[in-house]
C-alpha atoms as a PDB file:
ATOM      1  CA  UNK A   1     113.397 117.612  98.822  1.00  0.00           C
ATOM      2  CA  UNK A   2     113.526 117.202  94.833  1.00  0.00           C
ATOM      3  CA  UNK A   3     110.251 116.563  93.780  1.00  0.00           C
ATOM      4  CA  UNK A   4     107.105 116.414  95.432  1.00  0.00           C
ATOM      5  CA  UNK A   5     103.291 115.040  94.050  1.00  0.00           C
ATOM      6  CA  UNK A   6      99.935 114.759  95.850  1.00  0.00           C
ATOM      7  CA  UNK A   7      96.716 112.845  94.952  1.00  0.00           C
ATOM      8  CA  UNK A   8      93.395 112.156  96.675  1.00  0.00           C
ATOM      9  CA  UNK A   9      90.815 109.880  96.194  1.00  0.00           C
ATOM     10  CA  UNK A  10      88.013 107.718  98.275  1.00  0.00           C
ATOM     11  CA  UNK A  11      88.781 109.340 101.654  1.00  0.00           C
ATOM     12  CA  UNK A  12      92.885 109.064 101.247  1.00  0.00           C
ATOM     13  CA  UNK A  13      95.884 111.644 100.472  1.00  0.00           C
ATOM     14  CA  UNK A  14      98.472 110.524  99.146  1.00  0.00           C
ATOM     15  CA  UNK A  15     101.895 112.852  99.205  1.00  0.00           C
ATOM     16  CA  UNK A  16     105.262 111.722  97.335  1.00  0.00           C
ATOM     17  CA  UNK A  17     108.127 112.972  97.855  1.00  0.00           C
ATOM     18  CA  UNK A  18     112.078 112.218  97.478  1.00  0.00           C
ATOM     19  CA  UNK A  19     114.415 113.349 100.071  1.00  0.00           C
ATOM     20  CA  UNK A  20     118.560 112.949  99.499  1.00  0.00           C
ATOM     21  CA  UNK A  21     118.183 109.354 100.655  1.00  0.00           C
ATOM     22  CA  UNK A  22     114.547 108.226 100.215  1.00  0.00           C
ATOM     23  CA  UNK A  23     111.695 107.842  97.891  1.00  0.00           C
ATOM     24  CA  UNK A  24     108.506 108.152 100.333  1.00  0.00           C
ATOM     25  CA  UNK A  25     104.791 107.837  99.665  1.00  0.00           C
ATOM     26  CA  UNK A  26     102.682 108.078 102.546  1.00  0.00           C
ATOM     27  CA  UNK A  27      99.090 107.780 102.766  1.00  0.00           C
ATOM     28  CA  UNK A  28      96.725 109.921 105.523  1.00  0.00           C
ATOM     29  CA  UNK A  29      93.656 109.014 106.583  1.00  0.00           C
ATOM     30  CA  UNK A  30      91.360 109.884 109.565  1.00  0.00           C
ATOM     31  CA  UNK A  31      94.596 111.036 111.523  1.00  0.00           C
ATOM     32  CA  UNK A  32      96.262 107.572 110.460  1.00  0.00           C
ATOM     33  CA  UNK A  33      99.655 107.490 108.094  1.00  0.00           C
ATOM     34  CA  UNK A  34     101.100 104.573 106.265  1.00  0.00           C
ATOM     35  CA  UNK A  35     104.582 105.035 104.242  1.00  0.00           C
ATOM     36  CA  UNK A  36     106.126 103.177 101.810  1.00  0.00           C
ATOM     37  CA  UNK A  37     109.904 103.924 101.205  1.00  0.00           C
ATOM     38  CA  UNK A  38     112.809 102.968  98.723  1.00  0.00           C
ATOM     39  CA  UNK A  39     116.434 104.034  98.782  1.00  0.00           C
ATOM     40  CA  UNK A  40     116.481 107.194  96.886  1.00  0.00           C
ATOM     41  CA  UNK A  41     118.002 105.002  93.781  1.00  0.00           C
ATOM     42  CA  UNK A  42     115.346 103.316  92.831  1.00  0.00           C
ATOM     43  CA  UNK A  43     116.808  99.864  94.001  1.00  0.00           C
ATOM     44  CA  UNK A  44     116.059  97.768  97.037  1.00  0.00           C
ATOM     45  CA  UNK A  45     113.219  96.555  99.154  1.00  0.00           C
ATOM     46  CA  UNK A  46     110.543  98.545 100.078  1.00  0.00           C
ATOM     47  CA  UNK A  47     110.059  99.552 103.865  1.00  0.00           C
ATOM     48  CA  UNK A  48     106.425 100.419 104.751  1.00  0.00           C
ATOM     49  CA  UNK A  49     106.320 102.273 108.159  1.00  0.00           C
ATOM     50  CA  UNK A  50     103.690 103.637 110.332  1.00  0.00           C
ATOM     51  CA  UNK A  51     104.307 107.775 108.970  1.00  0.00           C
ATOM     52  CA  UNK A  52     107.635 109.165 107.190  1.00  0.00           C
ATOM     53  CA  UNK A  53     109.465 108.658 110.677  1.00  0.00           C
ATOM     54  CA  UNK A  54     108.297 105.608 111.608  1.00  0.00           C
ATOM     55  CA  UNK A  55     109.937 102.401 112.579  1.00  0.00           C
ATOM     56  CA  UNK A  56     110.252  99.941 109.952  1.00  0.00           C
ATOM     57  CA  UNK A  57     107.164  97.462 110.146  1.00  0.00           C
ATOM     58  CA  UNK A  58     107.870  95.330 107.490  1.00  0.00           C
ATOM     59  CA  UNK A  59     109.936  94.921 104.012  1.00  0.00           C
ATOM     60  CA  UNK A  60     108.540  93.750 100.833  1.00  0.00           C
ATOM     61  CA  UNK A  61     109.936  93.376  96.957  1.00  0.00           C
ATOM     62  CA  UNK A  62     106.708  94.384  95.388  1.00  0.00           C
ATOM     63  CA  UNK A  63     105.255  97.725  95.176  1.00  0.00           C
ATOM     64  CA  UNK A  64     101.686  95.596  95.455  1.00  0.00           C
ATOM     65  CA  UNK A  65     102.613  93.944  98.635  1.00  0.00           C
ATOM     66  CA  UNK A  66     103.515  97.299 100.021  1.00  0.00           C
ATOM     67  CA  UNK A  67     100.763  98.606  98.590  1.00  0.00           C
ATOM     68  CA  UNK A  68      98.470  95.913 100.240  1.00  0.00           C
ATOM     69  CA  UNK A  69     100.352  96.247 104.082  1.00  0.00           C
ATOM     70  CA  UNK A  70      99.906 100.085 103.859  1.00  0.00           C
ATOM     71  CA  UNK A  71      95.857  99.846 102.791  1.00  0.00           C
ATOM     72  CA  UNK A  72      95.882  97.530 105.828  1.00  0.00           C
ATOM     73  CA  UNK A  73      96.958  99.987 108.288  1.00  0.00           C
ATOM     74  CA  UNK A  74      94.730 102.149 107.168  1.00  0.00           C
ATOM     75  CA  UNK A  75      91.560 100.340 107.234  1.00  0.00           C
ATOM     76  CA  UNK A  76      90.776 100.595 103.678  1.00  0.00           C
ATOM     77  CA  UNK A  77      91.424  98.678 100.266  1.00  0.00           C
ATOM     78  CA  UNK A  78      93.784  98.612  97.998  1.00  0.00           C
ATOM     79  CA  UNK A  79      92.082 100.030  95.402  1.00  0.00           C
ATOM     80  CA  UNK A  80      91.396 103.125  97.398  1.00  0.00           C
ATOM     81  CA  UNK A  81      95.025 104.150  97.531  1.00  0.00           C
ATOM     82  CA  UNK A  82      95.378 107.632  95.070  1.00  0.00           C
ATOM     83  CA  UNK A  83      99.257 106.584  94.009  1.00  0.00           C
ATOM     84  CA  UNK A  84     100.461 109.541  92.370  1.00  0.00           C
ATOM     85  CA  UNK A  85     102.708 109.298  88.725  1.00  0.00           C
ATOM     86  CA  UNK A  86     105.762 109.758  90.295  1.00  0.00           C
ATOM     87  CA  UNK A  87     105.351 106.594  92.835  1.00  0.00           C
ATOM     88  CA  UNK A  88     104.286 104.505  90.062  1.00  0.00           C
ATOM     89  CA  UNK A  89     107.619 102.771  89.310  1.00  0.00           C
ATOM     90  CA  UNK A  90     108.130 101.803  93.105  1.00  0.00           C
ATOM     91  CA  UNK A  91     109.175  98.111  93.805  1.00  0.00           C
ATOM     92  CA  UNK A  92     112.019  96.241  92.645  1.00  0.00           C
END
């Protein structure tokens, strides 16, 4: 991994982190994840999954439609999400 950057706010962690082929930001809560990916480019729809290693639920263009799917999974809102700095430019 290259770079890695936590946050946590309102009940959530957040952890970023890029691998040789992904960008992932995955959110924890009560023994629940939620991850957002994007090709390790920067480019290309975002998968969110059910953890790191999960299958593929759904693909969107916009970071806030990713954003909104993963707050979903987790029970909470969107607002609650802690995105850290490094996640920020996420979405095509």
């Amino acid at each position: 991994m290259t770079d890695t950057e936590t946050a946590t706010a309102n009940g959530v962690a957040a952890r970023y982190e890029e691998t040789d082929g992904e960008r992932l930001l995955t959110f924890s809560r009560d023994g629940s994840e939620a991850t957002v990916a994007q090709n390790a480019e920067g480019y290309a729809m975002l998968k969110v999954r059910a953890g790191p290693d999960g299958d593929e639920l759904e693909r969107y263009y916009g970071f806030d439609m990713a954003l909104d799917h993963a707050a979903e999974l987790l029970g909470v809102d969107v607002p609650d999400l802690p995105v850290p700095d490094a996640a920020a430019d996420m979405g095509m």
